[in-house]
C-alpha atoms as a PDB file:
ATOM      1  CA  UNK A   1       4.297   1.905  -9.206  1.00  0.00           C
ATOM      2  CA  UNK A   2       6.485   4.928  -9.306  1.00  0.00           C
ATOM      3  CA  UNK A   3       9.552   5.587  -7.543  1.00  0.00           C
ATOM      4  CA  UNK A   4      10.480   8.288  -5.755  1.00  0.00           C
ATOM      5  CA  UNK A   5      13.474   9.243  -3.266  1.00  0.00           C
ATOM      6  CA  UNK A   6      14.202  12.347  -0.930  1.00  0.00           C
ATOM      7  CA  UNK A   7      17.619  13.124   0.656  1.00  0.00           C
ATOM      8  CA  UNK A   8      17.883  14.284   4.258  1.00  0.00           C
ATOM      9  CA  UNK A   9      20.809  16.752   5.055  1.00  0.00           C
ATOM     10  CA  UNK A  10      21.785  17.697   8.368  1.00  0.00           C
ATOM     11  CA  UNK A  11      24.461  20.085   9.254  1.00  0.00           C
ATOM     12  CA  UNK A  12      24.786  21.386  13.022  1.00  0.00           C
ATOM     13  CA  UNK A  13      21.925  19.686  13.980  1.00  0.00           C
ATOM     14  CA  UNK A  14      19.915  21.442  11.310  1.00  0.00           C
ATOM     15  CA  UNK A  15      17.970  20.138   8.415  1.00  0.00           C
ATOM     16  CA  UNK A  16      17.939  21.595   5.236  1.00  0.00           C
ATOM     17  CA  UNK A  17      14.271  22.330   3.826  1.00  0.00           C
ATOM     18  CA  UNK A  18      13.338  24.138   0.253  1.00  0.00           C
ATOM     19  CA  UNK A  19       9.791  25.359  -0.280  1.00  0.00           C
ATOM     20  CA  UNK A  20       8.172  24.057  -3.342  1.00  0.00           C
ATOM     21  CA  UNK A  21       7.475  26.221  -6.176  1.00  0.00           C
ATOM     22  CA  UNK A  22       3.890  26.124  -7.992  1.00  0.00           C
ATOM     23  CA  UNK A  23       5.474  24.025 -10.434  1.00  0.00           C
ATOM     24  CA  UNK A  24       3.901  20.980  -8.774  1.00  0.00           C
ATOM     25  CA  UNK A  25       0.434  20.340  -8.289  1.00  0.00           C
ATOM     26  CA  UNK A  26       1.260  18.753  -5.015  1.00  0.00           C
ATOM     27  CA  UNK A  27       2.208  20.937  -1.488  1.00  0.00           C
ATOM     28  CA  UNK A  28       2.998  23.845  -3.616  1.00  0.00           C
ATOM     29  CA  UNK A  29       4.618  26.916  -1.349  1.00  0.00           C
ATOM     30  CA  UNK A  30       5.169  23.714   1.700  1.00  0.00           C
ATOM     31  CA  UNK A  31       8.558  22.646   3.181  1.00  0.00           C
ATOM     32  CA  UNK A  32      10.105  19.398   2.052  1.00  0.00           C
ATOM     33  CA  UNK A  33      13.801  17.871   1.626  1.00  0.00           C
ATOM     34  CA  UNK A  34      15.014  17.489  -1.923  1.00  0.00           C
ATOM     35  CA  UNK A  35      13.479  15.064  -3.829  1.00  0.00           C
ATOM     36  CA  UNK A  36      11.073  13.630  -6.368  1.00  0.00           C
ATOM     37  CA  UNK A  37       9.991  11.100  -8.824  1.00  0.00           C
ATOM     38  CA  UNK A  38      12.509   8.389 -10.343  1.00  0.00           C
ATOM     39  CA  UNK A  39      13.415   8.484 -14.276  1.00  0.00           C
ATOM     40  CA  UNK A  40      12.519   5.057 -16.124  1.00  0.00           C
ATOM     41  CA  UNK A  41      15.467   2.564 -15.107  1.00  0.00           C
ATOM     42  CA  UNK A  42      16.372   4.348 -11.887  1.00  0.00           C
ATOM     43  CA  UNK A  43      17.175   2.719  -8.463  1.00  0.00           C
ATOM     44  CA  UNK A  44      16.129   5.349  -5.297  1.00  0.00           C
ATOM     45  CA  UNK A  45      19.737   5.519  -4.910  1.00  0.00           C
ATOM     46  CA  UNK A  46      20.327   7.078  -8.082  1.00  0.00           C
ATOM     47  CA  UNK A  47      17.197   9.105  -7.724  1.00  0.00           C
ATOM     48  CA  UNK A  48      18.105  10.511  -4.869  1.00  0.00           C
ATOM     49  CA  UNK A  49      21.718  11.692  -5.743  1.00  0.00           C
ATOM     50  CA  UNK A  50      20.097  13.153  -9.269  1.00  0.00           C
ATOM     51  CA  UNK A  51      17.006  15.126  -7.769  1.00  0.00           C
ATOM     52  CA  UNK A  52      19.212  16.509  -4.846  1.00  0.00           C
ATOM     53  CA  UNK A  53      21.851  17.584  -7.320  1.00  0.00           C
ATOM     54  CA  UNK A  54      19.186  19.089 -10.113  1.00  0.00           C
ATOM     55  CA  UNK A  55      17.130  21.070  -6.962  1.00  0.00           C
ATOM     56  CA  UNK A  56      19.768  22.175  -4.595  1.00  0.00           C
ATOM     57  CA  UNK A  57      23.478  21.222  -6.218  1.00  0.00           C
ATOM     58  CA  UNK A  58      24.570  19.213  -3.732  1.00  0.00           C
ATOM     59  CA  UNK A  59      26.475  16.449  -4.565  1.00  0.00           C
ATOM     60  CA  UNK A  60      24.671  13.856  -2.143  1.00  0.00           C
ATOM     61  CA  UNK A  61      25.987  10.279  -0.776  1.00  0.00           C
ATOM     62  CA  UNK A  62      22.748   7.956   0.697  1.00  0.00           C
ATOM     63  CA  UNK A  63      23.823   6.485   3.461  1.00  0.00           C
ATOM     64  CA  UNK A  64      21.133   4.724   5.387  1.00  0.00           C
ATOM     65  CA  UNK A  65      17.078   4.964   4.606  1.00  0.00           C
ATOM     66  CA  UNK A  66      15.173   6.286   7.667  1.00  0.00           C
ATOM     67  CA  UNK A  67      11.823   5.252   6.256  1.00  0.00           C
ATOM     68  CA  UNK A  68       9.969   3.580   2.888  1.00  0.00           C
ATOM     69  CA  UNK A  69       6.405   3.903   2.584  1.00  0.00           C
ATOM     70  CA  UNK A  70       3.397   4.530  -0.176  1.00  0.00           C
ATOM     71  CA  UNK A  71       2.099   7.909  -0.895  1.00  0.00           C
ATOM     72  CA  UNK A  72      -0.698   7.707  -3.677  1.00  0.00           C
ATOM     73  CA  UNK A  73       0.840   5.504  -6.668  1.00  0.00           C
ATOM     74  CA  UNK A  74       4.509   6.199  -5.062  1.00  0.00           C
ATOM     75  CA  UNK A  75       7.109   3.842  -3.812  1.00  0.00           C
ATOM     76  CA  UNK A  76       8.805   6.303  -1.315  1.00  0.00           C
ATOM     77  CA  UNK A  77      12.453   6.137   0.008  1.00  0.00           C
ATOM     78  CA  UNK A  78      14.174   9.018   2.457  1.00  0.00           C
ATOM     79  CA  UNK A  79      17.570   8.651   2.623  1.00  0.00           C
ATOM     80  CA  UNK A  80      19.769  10.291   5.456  1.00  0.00           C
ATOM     81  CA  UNK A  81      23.273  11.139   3.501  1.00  0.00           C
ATOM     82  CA  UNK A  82      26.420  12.684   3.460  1.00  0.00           C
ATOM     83  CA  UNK A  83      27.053  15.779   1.401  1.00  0.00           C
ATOM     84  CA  UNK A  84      29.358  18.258  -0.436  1.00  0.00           C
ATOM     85  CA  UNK A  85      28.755  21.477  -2.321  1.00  0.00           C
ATOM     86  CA  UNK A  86      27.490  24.639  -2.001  1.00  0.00           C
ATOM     87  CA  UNK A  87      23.208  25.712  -2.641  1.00  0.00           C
ATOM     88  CA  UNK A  88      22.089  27.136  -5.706  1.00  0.00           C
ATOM     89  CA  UNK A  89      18.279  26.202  -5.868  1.00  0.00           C
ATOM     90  CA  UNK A  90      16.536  25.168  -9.261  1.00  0.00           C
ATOM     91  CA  UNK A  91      14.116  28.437  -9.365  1.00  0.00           C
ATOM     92  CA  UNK A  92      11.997  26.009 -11.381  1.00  0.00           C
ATOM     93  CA  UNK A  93      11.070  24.358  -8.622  1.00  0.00           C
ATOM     94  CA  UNK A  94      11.892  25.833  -5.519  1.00  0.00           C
ATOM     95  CA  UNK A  95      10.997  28.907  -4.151  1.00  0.00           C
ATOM     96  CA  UNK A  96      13.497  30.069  -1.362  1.00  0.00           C
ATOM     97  CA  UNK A  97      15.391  27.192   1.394  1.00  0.00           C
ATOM     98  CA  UNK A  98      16.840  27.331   4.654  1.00  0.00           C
ATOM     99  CA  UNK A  99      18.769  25.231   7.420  1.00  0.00           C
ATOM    100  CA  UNK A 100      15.718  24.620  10.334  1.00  0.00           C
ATOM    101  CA  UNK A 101      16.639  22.895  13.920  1.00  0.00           C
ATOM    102  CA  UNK A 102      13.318  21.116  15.101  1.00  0.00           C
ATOM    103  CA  UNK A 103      11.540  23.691  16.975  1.00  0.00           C
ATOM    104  CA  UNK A 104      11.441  25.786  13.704  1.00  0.00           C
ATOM    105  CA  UNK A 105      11.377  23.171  10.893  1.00  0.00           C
ATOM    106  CA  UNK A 106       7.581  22.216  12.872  1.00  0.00           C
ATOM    107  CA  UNK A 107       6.557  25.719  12.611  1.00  0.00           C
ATOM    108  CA  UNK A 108       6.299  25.157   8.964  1.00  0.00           C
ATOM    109  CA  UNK A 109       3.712  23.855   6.675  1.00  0.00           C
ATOM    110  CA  UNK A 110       5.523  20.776   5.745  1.00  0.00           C
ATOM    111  CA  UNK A 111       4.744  18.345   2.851  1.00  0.00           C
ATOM    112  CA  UNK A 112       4.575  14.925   2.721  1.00  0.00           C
ATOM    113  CA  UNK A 113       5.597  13.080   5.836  1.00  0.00           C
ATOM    114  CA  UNK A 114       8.131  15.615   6.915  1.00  0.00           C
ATOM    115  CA  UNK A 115       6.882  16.420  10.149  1.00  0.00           C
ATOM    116  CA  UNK A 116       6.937  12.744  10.878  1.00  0.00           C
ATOM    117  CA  UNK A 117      10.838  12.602   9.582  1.00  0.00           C
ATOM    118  CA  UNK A 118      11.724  15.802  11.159  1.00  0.00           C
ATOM    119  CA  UNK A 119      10.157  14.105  14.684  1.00  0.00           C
ATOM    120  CA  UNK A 120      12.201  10.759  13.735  1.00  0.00           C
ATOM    121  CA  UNK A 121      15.435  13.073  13.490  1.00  0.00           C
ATOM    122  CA  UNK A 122      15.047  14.488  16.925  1.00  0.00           C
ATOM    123  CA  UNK A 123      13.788  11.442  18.743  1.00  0.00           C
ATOM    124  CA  UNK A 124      17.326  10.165  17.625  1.00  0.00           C
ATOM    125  CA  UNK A 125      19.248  13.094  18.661  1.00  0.00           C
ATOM    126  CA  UNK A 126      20.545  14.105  14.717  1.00  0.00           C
ATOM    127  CA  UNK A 127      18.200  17.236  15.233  1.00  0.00           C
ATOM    128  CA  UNK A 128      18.005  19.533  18.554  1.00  0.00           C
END
């Protein structure tokens, strides 16, 4: 099974979203938190500080995992985190980003189980 890991970042009771590029088959132009598939020896820790580094440069610090699950053949981790840096997006990847508090984060088309994080967030009062 593959690995994969996405890093939630809050600031001011906003959560930082990028919209995927065409690059991937999957959600392409949707809303997601920084993230992706684990290289071959890599523990979601790890995968999550590398793909949140490569797709927004953000030097990222997991702190506690808000859910696991199984999407297709993926092993799924979403880590709530501290972080440092300042955003320059991988144009690659990702096509434009944006700090969303909860009302507007569910006006997007979100991929994944974002909506369901993004609810999680603001039943717990990290997002208003």
């Amino acid at each position: 099974m593959v690995l994969a890991a996405s890093g939630i970042i809050l600031k001011d009771k906003k959560i930082l979203l990028l919209q995927r590029s065409h690059y991937t088959e999957n959600y392409p132009e949707f809303w997601g938190c920084p993230g992706g598939r684990a290289e071959e020896g890599e523990t979601a820790e790890q995968n999550v500080i590398r793909k949140v580094k490569e797709e927004c440069n953000l030097n990222f610090t997991p702190t506690e995992i808000i859910k696991t699950g199984i999407w297709q053949d993926r092993k799924y981790y979403r880590f709530l985190g501290n972080w440092s840096g300042e955003i320059i997006i991988q144009e690659l990847e990702v096509l434009d980003y944006d700090w969303f508090s909860f009302d507007e984060a569910l006006k997007l088309n979100l991929s994944f189980d974002y909506r369901e994080i993004i609810e999680l967030l603001y039943k717990n009062r990290q997002l208003l």
